[in-house]
C-alpha atoms as a PDB file:
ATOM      1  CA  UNK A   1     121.828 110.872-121.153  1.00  0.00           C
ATOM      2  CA  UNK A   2     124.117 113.719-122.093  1.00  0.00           C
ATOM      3  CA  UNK A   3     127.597 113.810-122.947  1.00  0.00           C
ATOM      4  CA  UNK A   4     129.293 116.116-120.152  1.00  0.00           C
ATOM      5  CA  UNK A   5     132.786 117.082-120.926  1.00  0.00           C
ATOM      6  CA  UNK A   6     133.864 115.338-117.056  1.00  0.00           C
ATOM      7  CA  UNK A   7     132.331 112.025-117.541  1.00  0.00           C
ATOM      8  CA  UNK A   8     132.837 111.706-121.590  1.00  0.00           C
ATOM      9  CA  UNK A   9     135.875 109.324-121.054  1.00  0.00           C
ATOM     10  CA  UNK A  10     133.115 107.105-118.839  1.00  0.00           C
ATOM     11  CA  UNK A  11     131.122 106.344-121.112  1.00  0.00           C
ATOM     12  CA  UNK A  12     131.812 103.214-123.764  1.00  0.00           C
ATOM     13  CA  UNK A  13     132.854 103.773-127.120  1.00  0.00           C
ATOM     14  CA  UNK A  14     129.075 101.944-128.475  1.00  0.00           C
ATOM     15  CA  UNK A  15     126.997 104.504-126.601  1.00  0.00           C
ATOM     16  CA  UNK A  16     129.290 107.463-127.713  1.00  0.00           C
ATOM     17  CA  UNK A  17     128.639 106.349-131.336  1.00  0.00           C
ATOM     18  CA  UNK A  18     125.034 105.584-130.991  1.00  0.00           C
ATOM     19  CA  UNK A  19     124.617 109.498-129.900  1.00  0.00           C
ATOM     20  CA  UNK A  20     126.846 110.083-132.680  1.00  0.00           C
ATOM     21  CA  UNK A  21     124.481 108.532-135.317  1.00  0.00           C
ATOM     22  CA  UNK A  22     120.721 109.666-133.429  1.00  0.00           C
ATOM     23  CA  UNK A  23     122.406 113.254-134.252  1.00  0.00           C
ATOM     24  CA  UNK A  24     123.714 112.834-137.422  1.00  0.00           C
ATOM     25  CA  UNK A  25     119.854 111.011-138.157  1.00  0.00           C
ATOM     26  CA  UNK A  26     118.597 114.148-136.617  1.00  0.00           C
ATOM     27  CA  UNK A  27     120.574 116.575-139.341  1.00  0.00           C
ATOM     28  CA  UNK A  28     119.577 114.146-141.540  1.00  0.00           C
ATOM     29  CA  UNK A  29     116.382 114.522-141.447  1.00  0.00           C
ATOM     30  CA  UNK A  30     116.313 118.436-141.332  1.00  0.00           C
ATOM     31  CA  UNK A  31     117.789 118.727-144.447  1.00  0.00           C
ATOM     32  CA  UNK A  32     115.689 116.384-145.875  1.00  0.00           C
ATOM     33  CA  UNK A  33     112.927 118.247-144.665  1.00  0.00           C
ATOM     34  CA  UNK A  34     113.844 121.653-145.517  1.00  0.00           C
ATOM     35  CA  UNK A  35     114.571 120.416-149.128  1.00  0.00           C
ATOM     36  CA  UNK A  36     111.488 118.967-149.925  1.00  0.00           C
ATOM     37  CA  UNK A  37     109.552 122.510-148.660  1.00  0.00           C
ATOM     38  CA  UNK A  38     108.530 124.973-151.073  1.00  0.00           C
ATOM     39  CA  UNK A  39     110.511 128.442-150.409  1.00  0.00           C
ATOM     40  CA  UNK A  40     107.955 130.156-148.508  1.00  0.00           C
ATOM     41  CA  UNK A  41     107.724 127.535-145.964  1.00  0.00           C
ATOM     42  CA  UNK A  42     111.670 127.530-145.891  1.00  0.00           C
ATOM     43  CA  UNK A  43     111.952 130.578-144.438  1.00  0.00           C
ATOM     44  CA  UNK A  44     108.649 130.244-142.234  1.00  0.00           C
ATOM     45  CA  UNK A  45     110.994 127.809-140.639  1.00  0.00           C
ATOM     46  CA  UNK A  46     114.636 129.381-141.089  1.00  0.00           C
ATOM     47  CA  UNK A  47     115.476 131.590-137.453  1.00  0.00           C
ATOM     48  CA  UNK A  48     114.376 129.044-135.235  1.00  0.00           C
ATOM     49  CA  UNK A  49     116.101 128.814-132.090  1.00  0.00           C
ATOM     50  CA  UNK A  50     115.191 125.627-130.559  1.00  0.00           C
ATOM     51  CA  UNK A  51     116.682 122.471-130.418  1.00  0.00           C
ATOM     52  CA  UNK A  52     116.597 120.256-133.432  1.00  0.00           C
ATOM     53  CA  UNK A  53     114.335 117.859-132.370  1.00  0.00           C
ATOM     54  CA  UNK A  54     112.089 120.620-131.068  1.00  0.00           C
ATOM     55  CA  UNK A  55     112.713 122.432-134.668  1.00  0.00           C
ATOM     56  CA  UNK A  56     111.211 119.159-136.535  1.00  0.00           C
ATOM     57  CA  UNK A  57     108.294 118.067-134.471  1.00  0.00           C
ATOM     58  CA  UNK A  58     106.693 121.675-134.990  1.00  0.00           C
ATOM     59  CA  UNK A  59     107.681 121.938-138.841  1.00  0.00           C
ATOM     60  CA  UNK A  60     106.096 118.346-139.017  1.00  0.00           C
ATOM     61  CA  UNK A  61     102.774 119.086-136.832  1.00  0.00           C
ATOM     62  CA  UNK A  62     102.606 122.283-139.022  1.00  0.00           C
ATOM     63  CA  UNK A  63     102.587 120.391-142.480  1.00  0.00           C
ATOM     64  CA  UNK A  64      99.189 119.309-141.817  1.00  0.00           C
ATOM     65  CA  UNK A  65      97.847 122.543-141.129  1.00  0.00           C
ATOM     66  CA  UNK A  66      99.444 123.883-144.705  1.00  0.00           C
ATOM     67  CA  UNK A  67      99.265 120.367-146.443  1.00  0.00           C
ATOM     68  CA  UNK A  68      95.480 119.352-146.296  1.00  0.00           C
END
């Protein structure tokens, strides 16, 4: 279900904005997360290059392992 550049005018307006908001939910929800870490963990976290969604599910399996 990407958006490709050829087929963007395809798609209707309702699913274009529903992307729009799951990645605005997804930024979201980074920030959230990274402001509620302590500093250390911050930049545990910082130079990930992965996708966002990627990025939060392993900062979120990893707060058990430094959380318990």
């Amino acid at each position: 279900n990407n958006l490709f550049p050829s087929n963007l005018l395809l798609i209707p307006h309702d699913k274009k904005e529903a992307y729009k908001k799951r990645e605005d939910d997804v930024l979201d929800i980074g920030y959230f997360m990274l402001a509620t870490m302590n500093h250390e963990f911050q930049k545990l976290h910082e130079n990930l290059k992965m996708g966002q969604e990627l990025a939060a599910n392993l900062i979120i399996q990893s707060l058990s392992n430094n959380y318990s």
